[in-house]
C-alpha atoms as a PDB file:
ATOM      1  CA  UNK A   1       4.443  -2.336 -11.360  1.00  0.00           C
ATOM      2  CA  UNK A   2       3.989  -5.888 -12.857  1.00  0.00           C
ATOM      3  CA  UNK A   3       4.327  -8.913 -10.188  1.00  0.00           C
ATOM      4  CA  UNK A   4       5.840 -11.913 -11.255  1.00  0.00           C
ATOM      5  CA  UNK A   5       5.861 -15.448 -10.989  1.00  0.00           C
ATOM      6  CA  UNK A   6       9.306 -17.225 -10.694  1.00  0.00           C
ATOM      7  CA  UNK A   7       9.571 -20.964 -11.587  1.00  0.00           C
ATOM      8  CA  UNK A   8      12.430 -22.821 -10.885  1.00  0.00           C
ATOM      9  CA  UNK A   9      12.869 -25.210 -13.990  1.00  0.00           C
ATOM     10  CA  UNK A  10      16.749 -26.460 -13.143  1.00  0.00           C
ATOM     11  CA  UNK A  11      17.097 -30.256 -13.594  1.00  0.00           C
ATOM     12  CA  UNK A  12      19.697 -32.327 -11.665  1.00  0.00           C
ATOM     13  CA  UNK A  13      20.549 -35.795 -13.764  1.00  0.00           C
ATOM     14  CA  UNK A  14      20.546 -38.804 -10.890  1.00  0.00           C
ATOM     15  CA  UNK A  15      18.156 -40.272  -8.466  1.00  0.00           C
ATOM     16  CA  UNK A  16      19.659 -39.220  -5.441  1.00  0.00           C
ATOM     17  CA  UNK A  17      19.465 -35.681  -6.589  1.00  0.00           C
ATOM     18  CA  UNK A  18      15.953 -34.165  -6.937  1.00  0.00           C
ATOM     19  CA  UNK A  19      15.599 -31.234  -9.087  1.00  0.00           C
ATOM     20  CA  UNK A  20      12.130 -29.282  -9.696  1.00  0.00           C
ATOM     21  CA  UNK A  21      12.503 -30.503 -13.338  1.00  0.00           C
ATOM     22  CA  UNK A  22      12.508 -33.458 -12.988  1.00  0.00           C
ATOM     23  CA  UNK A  23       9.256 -33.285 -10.941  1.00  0.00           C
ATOM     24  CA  UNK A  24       7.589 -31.276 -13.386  1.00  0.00           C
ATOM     25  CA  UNK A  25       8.257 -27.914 -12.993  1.00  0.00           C
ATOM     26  CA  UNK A  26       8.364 -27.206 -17.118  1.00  0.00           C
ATOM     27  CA  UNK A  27       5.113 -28.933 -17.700  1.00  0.00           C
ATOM     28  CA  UNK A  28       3.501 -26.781 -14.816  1.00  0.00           C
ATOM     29  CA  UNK A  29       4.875 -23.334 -16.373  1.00  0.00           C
ATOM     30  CA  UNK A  30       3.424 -23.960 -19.719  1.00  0.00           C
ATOM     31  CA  UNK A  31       0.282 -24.398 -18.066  1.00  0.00           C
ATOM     32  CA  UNK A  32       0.755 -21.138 -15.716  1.00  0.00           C
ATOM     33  CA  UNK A  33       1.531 -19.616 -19.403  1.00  0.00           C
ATOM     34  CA  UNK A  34      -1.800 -20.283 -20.254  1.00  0.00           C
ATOM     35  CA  UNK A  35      -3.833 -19.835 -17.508  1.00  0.00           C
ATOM     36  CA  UNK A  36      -2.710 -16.247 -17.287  1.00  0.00           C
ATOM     37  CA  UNK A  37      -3.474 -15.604 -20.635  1.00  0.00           C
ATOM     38  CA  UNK A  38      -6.989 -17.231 -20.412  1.00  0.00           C
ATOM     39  CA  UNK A  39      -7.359 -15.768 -17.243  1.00  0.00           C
ATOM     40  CA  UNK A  40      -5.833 -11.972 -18.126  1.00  0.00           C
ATOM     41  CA  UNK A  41      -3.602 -11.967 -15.622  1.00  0.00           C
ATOM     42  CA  UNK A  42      -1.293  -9.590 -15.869  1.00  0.00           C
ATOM     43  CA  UNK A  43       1.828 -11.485 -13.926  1.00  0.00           C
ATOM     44  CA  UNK A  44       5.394 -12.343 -15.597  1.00  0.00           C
ATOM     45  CA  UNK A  45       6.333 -15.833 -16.056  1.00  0.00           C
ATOM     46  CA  UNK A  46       9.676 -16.268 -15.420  1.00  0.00           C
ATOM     47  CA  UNK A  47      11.785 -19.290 -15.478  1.00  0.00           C
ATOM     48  CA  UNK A  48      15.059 -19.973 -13.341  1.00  0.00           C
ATOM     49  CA  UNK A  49      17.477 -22.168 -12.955  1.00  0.00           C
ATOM     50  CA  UNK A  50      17.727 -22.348  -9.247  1.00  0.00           C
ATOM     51  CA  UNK A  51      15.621 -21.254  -6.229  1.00  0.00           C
ATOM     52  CA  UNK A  52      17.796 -23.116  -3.849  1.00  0.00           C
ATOM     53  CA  UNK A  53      15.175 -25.703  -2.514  1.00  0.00           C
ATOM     54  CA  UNK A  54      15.731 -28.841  -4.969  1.00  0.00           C
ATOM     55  CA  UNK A  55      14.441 -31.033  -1.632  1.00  0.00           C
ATOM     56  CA  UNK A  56      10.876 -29.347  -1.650  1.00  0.00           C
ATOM     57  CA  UNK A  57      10.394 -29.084  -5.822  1.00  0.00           C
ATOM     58  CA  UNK A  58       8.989 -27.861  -7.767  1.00  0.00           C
ATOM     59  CA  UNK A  59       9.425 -24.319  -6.482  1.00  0.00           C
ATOM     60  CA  UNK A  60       7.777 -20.726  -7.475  1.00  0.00           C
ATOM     61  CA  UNK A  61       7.905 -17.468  -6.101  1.00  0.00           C
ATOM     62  CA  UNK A  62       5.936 -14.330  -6.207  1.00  0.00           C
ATOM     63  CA  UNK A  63       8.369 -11.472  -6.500  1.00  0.00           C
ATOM     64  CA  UNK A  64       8.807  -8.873  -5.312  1.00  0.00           C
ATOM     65  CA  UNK A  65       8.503 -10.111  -2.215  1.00  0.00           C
ATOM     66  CA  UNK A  66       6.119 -12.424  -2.413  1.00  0.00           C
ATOM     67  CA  UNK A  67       4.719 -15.792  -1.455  1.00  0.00           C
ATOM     68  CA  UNK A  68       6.985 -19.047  -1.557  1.00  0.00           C
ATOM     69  CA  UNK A  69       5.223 -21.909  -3.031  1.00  0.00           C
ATOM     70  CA  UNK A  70       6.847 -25.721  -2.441  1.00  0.00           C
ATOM     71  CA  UNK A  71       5.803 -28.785  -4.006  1.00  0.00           C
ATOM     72  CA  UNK A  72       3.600 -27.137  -6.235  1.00  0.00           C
ATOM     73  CA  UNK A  73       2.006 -29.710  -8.993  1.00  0.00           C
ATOM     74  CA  UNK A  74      -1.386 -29.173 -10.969  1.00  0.00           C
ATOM     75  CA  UNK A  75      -3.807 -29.681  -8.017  1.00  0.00           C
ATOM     76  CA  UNK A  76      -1.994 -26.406  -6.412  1.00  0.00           C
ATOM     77  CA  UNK A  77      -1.857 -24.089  -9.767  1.00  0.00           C
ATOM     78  CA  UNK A  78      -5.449 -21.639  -8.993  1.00  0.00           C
ATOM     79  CA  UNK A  79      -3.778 -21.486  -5.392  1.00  0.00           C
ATOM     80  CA  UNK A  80      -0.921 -19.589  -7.031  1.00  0.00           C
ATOM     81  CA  UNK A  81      -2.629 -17.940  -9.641  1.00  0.00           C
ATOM     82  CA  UNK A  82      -5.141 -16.567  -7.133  1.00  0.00           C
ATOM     83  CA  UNK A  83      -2.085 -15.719  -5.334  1.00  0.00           C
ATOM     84  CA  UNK A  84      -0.580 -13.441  -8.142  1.00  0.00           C
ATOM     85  CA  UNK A  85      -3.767 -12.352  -9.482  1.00  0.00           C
END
């Protein structure tokens, strides 16, 4: 079975109310995108609206059952592909 890579992507308008978004989260899974396919990983990239942690964004998850990844930005992207690969 395929793992997969869940990024949360919602985007909450307003300064007091942090979203993974608007921290980067869309920029970050185009560049999972193509890391996977440079790298042949063979993990789905799937984009979600909510992962109910807007405080800690942006978010991913391993499924099934996998690792939780907070505050993830471009210095932390091998540490989840290594995670899913």
């Amino acid at each position: 079975m395929q793992g997969k890579l869940i990024i949360c992507t919602h985007r909450r308008f307003g300064p007091q109310r942090p979203s993974c978004a608007a921290r980067g989260s869309e920029t970050l899974a185009e560049q999972l995108e193509q890391a996977l396919a440079e790298r042949g990983i063979e993990l789905e990239l799937e984009r979600v609206e909510c992962l109910g942690e807007c405080e800690s964004g942006p978010n991913m998850r391993l499924a099934p059952g996998g690792t939780f990844f907070r505050g993830v930005d471009e210095t932390r992207l091998n540490e989840v592909l290594e995670a899913g690969g």
